[in-house]
C-alpha atoms as a PDB file:
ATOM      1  CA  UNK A   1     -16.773  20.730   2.899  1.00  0.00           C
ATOM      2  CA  UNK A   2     -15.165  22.365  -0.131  1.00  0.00           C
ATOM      3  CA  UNK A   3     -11.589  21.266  -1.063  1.00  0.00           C
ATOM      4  CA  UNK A   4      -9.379  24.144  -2.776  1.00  0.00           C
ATOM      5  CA  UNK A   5      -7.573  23.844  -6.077  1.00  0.00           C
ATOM      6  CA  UNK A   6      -4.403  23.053  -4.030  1.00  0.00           C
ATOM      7  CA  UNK A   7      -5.414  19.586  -2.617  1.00  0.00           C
ATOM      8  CA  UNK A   8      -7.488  19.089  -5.512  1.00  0.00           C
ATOM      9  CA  UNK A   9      -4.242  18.851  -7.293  1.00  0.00           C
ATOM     10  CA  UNK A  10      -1.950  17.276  -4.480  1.00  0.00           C
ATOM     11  CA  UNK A  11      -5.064  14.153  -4.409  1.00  0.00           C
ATOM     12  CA  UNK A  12      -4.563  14.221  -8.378  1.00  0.00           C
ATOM     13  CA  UNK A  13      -1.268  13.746  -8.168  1.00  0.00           C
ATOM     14  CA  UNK A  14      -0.790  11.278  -5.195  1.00  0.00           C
ATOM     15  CA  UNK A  15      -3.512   9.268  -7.031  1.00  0.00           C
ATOM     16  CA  UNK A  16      -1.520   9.312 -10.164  1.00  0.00           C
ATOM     17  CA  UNK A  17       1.545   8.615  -9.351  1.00  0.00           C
ATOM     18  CA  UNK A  18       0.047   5.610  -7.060  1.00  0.00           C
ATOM     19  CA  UNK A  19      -1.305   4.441 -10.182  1.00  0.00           C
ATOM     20  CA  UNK A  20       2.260   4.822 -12.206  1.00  0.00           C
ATOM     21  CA  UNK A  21       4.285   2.481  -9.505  1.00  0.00           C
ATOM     22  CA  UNK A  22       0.937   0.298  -9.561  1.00  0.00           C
ATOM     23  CA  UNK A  23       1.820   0.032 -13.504  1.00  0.00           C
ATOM     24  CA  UNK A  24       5.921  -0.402 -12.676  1.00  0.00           C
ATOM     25  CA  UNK A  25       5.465  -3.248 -10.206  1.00  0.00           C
ATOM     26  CA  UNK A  26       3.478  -4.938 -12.414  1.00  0.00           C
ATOM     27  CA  UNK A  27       6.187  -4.909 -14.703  1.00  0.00           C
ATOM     28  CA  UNK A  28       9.034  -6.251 -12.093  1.00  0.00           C
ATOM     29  CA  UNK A  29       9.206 -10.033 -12.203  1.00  0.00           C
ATOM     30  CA  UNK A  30       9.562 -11.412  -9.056  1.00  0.00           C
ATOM     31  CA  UNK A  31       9.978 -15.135  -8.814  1.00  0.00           C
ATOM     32  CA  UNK A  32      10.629 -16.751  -5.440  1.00  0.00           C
ATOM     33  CA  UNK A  33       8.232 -19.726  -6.085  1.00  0.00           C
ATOM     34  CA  UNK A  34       5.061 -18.054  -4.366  1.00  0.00           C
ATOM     35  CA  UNK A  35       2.606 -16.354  -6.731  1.00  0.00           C
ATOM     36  CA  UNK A  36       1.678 -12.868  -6.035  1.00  0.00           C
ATOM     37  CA  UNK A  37       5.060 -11.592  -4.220  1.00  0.00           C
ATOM     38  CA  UNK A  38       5.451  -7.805  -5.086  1.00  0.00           C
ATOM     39  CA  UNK A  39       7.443  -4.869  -3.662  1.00  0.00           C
ATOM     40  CA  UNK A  40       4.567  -3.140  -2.536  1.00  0.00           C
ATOM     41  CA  UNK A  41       6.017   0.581  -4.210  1.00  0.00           C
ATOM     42  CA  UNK A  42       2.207   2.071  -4.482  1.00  0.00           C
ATOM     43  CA  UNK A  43       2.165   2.024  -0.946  1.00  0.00           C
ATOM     44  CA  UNK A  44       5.032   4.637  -0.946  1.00  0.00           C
ATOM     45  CA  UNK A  45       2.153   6.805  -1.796  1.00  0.00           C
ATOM     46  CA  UNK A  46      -0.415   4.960   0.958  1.00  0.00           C
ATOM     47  CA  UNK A  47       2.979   6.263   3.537  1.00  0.00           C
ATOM     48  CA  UNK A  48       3.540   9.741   1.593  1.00  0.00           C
ATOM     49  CA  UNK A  49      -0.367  10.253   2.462  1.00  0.00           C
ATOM     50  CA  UNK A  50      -0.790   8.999   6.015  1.00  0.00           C
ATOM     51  CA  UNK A  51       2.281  11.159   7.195  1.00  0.00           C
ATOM     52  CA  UNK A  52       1.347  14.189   5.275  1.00  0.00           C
ATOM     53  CA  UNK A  53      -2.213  14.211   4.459  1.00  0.00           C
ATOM     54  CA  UNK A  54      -4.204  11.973   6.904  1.00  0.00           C
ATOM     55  CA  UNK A  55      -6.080   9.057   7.202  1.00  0.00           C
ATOM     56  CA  UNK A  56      -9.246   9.835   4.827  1.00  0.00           C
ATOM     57  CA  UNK A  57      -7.900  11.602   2.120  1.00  0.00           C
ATOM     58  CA  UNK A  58      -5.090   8.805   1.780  1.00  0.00           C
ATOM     59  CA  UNK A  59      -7.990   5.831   2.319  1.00  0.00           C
ATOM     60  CA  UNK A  60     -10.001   8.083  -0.875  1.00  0.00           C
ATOM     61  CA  UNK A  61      -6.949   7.897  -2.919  1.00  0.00           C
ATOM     62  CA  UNK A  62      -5.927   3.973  -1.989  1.00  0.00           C
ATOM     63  CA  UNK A  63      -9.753   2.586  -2.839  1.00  0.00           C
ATOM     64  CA  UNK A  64      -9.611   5.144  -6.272  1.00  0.00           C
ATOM     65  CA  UNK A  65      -5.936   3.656  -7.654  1.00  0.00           C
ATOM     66  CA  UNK A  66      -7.087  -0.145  -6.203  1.00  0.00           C
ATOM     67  CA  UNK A  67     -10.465   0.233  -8.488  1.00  0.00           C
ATOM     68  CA  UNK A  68      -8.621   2.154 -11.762  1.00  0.00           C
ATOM     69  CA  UNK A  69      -5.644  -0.449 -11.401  1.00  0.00           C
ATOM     70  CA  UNK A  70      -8.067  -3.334 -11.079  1.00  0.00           C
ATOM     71  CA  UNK A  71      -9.975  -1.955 -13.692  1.00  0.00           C
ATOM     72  CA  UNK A  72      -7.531  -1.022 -16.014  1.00  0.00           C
ATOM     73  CA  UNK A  73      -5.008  -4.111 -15.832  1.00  0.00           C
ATOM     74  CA  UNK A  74      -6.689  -6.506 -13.517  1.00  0.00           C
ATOM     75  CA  UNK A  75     -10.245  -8.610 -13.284  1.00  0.00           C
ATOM     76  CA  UNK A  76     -12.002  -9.096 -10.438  1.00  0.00           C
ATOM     77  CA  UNK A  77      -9.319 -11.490  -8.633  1.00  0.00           C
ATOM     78  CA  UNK A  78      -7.026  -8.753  -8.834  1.00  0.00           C
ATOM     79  CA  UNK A  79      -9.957  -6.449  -6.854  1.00  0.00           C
ATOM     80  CA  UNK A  80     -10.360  -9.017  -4.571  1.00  0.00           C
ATOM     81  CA  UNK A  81      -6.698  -9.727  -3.723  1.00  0.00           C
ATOM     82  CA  UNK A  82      -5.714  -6.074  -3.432  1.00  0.00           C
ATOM     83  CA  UNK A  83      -8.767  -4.595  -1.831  1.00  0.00           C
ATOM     84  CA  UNK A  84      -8.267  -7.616   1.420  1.00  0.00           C
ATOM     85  CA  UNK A  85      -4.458  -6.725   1.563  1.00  0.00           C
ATOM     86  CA  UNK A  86      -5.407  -2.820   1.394  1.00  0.00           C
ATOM     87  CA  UNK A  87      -7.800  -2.903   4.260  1.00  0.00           C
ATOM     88  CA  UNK A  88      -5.757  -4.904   6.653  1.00  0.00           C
ATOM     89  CA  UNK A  89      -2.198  -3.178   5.979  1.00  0.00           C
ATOM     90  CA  UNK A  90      -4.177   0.031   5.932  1.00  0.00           C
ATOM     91  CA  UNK A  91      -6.164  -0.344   9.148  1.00  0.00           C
ATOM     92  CA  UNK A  92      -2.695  -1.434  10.270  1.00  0.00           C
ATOM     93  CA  UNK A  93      -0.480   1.401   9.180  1.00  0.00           C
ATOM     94  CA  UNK A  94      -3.821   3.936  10.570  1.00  0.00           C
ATOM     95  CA  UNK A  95      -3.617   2.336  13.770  1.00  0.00           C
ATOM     96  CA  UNK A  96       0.029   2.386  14.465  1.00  0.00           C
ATOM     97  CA  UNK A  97       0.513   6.111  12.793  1.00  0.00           C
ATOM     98  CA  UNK A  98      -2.052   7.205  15.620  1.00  0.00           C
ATOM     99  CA  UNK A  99      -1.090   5.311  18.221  1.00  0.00           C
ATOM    100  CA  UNK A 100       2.532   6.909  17.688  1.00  0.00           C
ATOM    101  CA  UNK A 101       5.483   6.024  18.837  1.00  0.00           C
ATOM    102  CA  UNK A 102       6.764   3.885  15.425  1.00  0.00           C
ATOM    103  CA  UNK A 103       9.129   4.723  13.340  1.00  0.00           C
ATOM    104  CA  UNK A 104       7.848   5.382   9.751  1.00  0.00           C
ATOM    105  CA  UNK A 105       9.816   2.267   8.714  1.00  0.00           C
ATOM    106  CA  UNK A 106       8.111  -0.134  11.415  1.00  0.00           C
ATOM    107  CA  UNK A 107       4.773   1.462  10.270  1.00  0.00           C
ATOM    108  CA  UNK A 108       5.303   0.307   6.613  1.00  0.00           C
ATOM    109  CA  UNK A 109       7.467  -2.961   7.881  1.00  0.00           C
ATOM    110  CA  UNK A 110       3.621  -3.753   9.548  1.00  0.00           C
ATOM    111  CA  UNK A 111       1.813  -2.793   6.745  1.00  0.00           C
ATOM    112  CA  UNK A 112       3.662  -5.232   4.272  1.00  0.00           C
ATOM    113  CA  UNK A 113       3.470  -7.907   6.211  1.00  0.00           C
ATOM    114  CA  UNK A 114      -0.440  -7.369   6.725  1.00  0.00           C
ATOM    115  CA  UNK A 115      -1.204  -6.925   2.849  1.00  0.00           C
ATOM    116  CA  UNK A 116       0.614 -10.256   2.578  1.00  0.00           C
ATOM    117  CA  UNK A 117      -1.517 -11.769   5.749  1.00  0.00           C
ATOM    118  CA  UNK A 118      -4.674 -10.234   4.171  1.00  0.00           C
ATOM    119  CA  UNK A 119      -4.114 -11.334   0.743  1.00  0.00           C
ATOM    120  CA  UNK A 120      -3.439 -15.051   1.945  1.00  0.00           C
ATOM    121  CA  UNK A 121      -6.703 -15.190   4.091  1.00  0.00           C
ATOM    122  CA  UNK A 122      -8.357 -13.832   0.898  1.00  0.00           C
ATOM    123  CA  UNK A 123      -6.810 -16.835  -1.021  1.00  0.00           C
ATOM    124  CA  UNK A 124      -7.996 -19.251   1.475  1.00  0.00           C
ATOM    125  CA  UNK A 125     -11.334 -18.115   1.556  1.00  0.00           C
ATOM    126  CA  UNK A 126     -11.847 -17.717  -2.346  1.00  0.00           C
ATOM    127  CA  UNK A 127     -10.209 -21.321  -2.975  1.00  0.00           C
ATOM    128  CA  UNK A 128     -11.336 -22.594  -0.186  1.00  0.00           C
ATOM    129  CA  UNK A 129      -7.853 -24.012   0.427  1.00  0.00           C
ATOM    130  CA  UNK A 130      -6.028 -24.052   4.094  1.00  0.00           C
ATOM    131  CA  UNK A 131      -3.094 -25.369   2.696  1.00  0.00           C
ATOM    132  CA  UNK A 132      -1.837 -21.877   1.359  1.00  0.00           C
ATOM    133  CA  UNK A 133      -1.117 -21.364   4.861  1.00  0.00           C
ATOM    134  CA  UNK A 134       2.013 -23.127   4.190  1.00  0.00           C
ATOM    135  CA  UNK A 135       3.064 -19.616   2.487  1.00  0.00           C
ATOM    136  CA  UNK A 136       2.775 -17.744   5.248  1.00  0.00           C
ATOM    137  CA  UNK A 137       6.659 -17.979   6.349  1.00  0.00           C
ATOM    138  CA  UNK A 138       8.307 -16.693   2.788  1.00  0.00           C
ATOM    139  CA  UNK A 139       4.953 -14.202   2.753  1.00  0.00           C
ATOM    140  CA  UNK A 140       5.890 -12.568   6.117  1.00  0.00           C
ATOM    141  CA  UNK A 141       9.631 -12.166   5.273  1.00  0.00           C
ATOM    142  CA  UNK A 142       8.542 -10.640   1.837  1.00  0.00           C
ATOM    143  CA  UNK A 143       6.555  -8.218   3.788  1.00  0.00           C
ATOM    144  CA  UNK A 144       9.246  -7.391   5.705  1.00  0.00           C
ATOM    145  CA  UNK A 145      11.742  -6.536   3.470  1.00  0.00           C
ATOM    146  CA  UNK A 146       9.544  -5.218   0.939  1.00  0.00           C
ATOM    147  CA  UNK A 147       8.076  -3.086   3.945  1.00  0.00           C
ATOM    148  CA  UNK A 148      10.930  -2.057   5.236  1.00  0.00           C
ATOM    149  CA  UNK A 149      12.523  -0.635   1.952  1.00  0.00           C
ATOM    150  CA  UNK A 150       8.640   0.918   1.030  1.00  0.00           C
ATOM    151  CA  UNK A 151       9.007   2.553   4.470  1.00  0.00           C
ATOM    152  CA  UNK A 152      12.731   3.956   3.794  1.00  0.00           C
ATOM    153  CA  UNK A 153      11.725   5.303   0.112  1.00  0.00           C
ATOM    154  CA  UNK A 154       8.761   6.551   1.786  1.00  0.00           C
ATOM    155  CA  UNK A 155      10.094   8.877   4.209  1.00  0.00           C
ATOM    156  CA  UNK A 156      12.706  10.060   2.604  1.00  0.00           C
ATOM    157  CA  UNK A 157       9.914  11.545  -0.221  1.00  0.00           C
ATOM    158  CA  UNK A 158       7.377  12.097   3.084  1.00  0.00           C
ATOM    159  CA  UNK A 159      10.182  14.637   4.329  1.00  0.00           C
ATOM    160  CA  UNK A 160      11.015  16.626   1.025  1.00  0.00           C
ATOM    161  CA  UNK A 161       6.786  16.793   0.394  1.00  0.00           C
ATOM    162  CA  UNK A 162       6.620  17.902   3.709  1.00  0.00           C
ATOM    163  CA  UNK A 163       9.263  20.604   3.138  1.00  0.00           C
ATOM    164  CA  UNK A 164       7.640  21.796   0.016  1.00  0.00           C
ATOM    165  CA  UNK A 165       4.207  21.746   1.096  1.00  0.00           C
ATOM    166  CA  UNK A 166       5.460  23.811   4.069  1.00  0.00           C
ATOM    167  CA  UNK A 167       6.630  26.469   1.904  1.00  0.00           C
ATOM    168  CA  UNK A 168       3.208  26.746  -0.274  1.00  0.00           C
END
């Protein structure tokens, strides 16, 4: 399958700016007493992409910025963390976004709250510790409000993409 210059360049630039708000959350302190609490904004992009470009090309792009960010400003916990919070908010998000029926907001709401779910059972397993489990509670409302507003930003920018794309 050959991929025009067009997408070519729409991928390029969903990757890159995933990789920009990867770079600004990292620089947003966030201190609520449980490590690892983040706003989630590179998943604007994961929401930009499953609404306007589908599920592969948006997985492609995800797995790309997780590696480069991990790569780039990470080590391999920060692989680990994001890569079992991807694939459970993702297959979450997928699942709902075909299913249909959810608001773009209650898509994003769920995947929040399963990065967070993922990233815990990560945690556990790596430190082999089931008392983290006493973070679910302030985890889940994180992802819900950081969800929530991800899925707001998200559509707003899903509808003006889709406008412009429309017109190309």
């Amino acid at each position: 399958m050959r991929m025009n210059a067009r997408k070519t360049s729409l991928y390029g630039m969903l990757l890159a700016l995933a990789m920009v708000l990867s770079y600004v959350e990292a620089m947003i302190p966030i201190n609520i007493g449980v490590p690892g609490v983040k706003l989630g904004l590179p998943n604007i992009v994961t929401m930009i992409g499953l609404y306007s470009i589908g599920g592969l090309p948006t997985l492609i792009i995800s797995v790309l910025r997780i590696l480069l960010v991990s790569f780039m400003f990470g080590n391999t916990m920060t692989l680990a963390y994001s890569f079992s919070g991807f694939a459970l908010s993702f297959l979450t998000m997928l699942l709902l976004r075909r299913i249909g029926g959810f608001h773009r907001t209650v898509v994003s709401l769920m995947g929040g709250v399963m990065h967070n779910v993922g990233q815990l059972l990560a945690a556990m397993a790596l430190l082999h510790s089931p008392v983290l489990l006493y973070y679910l509670p302030v985890l889940m409302v994180a992802g819900v409000v950081a969800g929530a507003l991800i899925g707001v930003l998200a559509g707003l920018i899903t509808e003006r993409i889709l406008l412009f794309l429309r017109k190309c």
